[in-house]
N, C-alpha and C. Protein backbone atom coordinates (compact mmCIF):
# COMPACT_ATOMS: atom_id res chain seq x y z
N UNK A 1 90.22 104.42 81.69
CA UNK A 1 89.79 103.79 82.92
C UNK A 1 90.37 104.55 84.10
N UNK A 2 89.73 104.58 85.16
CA UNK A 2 90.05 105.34 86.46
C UNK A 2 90.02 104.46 87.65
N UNK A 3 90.30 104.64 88.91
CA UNK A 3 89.69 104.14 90.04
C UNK A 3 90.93 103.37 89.99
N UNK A 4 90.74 102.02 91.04
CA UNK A 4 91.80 101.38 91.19
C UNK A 4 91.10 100.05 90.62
N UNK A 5 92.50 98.56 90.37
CA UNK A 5 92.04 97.53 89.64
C UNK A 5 91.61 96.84 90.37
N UNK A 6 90.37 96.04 90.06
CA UNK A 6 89.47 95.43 90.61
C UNK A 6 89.85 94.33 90.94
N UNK A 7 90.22 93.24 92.34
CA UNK A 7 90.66 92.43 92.68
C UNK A 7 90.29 91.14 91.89
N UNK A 8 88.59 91.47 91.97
CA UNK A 8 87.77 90.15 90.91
C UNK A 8 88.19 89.73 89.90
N UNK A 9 89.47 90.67 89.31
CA UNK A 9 90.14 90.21 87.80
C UNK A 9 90.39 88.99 88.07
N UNK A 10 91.32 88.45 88.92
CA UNK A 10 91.94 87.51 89.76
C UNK A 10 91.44 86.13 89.33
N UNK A 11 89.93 86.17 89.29
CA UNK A 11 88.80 85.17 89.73
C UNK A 11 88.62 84.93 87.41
N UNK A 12 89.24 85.84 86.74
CA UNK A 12 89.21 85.75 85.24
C UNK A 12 90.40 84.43 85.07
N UNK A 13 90.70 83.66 85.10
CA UNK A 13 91.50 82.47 85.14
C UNK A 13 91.63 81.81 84.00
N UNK A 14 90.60 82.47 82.95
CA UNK A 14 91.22 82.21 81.55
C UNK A 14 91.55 83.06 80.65
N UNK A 15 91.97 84.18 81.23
CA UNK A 15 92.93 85.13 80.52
C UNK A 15 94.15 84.64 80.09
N UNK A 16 94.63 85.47 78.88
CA UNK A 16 95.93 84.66 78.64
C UNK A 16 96.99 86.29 78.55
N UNK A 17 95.89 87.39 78.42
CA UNK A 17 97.10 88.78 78.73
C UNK A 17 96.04 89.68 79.29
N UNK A 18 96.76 90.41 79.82
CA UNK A 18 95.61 91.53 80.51
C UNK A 18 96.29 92.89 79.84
N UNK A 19 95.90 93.82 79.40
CA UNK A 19 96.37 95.02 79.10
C UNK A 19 95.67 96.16 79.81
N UNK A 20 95.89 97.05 80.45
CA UNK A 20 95.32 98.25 80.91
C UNK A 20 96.27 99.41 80.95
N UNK A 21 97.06 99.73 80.31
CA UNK A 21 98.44 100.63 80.50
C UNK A 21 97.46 101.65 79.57
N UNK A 22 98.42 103.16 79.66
CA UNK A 22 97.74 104.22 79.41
C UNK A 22 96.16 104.52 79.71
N UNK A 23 95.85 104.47 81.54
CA UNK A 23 94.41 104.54 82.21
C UNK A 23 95.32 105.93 82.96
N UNK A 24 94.07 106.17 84.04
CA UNK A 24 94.46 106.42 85.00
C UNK A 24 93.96 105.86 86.41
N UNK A 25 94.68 104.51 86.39
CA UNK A 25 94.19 103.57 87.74
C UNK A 25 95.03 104.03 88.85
N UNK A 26 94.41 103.86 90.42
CA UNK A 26 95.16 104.38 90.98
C UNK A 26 95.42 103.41 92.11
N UNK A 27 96.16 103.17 93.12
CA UNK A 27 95.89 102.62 94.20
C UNK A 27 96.72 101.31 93.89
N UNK A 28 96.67 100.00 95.03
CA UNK A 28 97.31 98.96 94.92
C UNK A 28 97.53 98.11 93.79
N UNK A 29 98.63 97.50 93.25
CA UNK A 29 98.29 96.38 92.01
C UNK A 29 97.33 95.29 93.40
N UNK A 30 96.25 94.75 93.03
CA UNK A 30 95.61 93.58 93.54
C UNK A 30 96.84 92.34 93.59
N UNK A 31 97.02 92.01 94.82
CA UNK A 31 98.15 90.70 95.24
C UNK A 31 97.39 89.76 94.34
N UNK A 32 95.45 89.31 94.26
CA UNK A 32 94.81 88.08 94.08
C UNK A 32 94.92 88.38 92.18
N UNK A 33 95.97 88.99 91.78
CA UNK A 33 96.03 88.65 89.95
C UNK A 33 97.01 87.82 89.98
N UNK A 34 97.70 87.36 90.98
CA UNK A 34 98.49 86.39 91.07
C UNK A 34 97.79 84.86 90.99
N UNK A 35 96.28 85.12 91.16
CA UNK A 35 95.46 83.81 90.58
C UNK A 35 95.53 83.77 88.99
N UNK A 36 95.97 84.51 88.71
CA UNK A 36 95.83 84.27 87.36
C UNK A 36 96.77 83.26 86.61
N UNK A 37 97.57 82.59 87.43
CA UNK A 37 98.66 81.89 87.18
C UNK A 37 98.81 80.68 86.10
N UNK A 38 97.97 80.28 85.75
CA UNK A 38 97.64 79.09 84.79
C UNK A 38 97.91 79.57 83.40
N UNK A 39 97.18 80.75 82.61
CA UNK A 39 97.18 80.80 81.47
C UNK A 39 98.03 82.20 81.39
N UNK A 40 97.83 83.02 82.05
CA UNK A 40 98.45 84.43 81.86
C UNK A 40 100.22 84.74 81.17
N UNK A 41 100.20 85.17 80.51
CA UNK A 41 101.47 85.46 79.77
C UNK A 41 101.99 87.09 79.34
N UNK A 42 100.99 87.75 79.41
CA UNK A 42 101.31 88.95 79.18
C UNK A 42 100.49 89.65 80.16
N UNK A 43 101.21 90.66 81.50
CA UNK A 43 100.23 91.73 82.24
C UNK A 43 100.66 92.60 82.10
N UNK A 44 100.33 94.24 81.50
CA UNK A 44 100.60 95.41 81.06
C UNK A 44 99.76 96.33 81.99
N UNK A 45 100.78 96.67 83.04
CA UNK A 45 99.85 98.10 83.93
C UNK A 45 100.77 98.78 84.04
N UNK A 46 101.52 99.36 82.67
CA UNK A 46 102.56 100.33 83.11
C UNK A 46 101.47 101.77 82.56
N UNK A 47 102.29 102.92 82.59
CA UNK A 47 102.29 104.41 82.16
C UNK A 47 100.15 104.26 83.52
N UNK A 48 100.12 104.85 84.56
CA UNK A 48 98.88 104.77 85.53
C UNK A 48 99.24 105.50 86.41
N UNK A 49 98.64 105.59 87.50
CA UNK A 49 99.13 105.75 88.95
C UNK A 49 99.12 105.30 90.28
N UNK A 50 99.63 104.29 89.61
CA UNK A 50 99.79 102.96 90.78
C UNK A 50 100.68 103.27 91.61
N UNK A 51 100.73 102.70 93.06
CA UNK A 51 100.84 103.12 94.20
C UNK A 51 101.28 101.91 94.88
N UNK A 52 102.49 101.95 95.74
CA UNK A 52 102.20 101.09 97.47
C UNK A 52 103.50 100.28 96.69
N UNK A 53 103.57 99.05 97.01
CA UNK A 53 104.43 98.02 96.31
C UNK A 53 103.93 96.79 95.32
N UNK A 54 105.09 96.73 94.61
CA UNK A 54 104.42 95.28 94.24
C UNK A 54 104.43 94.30 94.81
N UNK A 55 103.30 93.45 94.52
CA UNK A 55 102.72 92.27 95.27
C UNK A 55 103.70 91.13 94.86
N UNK A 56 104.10 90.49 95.82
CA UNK A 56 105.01 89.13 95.75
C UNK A 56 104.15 88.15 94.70
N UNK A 57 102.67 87.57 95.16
CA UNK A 57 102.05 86.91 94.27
C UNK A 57 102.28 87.05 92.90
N UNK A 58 102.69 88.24 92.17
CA UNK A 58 102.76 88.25 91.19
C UNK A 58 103.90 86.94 90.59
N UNK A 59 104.80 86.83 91.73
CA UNK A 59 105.55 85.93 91.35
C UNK A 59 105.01 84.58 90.78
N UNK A 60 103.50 84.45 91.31
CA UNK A 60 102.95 83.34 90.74
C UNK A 60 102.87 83.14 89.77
N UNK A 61 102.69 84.42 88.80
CA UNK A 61 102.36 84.19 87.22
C UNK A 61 103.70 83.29 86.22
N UNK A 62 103.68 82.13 86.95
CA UNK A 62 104.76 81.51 85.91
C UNK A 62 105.29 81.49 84.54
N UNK A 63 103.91 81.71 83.96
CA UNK A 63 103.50 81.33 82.27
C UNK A 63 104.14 82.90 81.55
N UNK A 64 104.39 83.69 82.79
CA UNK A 64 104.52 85.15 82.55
C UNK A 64 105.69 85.26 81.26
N UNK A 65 105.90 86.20 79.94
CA UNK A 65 106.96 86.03 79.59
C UNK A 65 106.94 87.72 79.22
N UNK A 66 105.60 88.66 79.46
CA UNK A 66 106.04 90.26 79.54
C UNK A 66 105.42 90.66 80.92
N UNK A 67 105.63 91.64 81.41
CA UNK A 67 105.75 92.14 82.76
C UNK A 67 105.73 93.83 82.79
N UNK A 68 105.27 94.68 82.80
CA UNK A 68 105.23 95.62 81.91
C UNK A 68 104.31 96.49 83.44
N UNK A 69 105.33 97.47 84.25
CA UNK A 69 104.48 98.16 85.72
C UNK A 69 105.58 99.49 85.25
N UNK A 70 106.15 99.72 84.42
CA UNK A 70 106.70 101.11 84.33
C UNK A 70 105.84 102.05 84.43
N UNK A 71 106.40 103.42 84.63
CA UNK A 71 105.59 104.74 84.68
C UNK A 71 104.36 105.15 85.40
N UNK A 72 104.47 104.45 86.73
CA UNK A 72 103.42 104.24 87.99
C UNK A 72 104.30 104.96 89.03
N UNK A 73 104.27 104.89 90.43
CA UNK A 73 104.50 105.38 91.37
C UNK A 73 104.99 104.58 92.44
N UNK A 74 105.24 103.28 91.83
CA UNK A 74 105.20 101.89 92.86
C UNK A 74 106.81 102.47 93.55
N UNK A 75 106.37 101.70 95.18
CA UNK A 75 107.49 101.69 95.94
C UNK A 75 108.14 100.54 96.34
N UNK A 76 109.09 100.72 97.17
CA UNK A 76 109.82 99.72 97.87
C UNK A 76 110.28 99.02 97.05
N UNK A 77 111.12 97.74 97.80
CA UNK A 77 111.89 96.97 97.08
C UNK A 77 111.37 95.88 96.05
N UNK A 78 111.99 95.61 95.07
CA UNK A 78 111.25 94.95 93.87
C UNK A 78 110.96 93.47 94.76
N UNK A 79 110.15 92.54 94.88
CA UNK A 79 110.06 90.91 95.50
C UNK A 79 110.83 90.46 94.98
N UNK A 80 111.24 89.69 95.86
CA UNK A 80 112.58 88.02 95.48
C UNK A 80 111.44 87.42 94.74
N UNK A 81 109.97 87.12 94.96
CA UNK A 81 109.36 86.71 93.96
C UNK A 81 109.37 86.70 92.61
N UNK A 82 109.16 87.73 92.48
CA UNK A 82 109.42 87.98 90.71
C UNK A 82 110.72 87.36 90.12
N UNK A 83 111.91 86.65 90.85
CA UNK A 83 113.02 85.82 90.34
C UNK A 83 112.49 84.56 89.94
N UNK A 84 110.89 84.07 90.02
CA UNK A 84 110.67 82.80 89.91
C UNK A 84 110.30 83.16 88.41
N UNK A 85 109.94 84.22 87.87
CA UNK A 85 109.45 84.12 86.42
C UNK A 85 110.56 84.05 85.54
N UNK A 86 111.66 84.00 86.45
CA UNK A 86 113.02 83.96 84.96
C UNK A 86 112.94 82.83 84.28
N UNK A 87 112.10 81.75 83.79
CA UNK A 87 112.37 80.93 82.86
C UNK A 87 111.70 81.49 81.66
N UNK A 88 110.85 81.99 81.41
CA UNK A 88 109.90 82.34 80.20
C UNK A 88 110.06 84.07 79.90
N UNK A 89 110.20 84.74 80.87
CA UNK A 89 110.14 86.21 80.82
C UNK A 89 111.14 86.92 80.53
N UNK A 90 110.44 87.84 79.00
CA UNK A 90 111.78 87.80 77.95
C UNK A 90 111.76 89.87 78.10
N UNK A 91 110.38 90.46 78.60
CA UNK A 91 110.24 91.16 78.95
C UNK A 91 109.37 92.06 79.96
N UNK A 92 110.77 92.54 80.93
CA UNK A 92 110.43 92.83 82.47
C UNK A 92 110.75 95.09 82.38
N UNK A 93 109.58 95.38 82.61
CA UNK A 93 109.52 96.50 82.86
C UNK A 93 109.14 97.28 84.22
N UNK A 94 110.06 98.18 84.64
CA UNK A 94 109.94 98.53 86.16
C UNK A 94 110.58 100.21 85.97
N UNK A 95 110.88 100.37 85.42
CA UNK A 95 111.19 101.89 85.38
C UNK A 95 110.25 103.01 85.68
N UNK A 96 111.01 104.02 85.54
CA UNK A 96 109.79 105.33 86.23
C UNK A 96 108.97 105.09 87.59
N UNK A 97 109.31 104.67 88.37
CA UNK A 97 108.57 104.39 89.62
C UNK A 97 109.80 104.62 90.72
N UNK A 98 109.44 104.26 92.12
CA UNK A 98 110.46 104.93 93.18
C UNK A 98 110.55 103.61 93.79
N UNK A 99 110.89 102.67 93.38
CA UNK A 99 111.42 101.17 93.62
C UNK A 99 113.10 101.13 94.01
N UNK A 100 113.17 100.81 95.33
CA UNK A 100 114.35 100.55 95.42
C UNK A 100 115.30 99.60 95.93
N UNK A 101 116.74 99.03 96.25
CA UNK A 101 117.33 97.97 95.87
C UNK A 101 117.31 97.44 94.45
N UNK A 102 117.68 96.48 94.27
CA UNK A 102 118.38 95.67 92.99
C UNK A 102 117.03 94.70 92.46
N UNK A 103 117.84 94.46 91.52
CA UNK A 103 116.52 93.19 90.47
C UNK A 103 116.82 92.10 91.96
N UNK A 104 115.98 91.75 92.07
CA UNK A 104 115.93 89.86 92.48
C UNK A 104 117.07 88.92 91.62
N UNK A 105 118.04 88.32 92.05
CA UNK A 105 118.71 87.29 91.24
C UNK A 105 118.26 85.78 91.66
């Protein structure tokens, strides 16, 4: 897969994992996959060439328990958001990218 991810995923609300790792997507993670919040448990967009920062919304994905944006290009500081998924999320991946400051506590 190429191009960048299509916001409309967002609007898929009965997904329960999304996988797209090993593409070559490029451009923003979409803030609106943070609709995905109800059923979603596994989102995999690592090893791509994703770009810009991550989106706070993601923090929405409660149900989240893998997390998986390694080996992209993402910048800036990781969201205080993403501290809301610490009850279920057993695995959080962020490496290989130019993210900087600390995890969220």
């Amino acid at each position: 897969l190429t191009e960048k991810i299509p916001s409309q995923l967002g609007l898929l609300t009965e997904l329960d994992g999304l996988n797209l790792e090993d593409n070559t997507l490029t451009g923003a993670i979409p803030g609106d996959l943070g609709l995905l919040s109800e059923l979603l448990t596994d989102l995999r967009l690592g090893s791509n060439e994703l770009t810009e920062k991550i989106p706070s919304q993601l923090g929405l994905l409660t149900e989240l328990d893998g997390l998986n944006l390694e080996d992209n290009t993402l910048t800036g500081a990781i969201p205080g958001d993403l501290g809301l998924l610490s009850e279920l999320l057993t695995d959080l991946r962020l490496g290989s990218n130019e993210l900087t400051e600390k995890i969220p506590s």
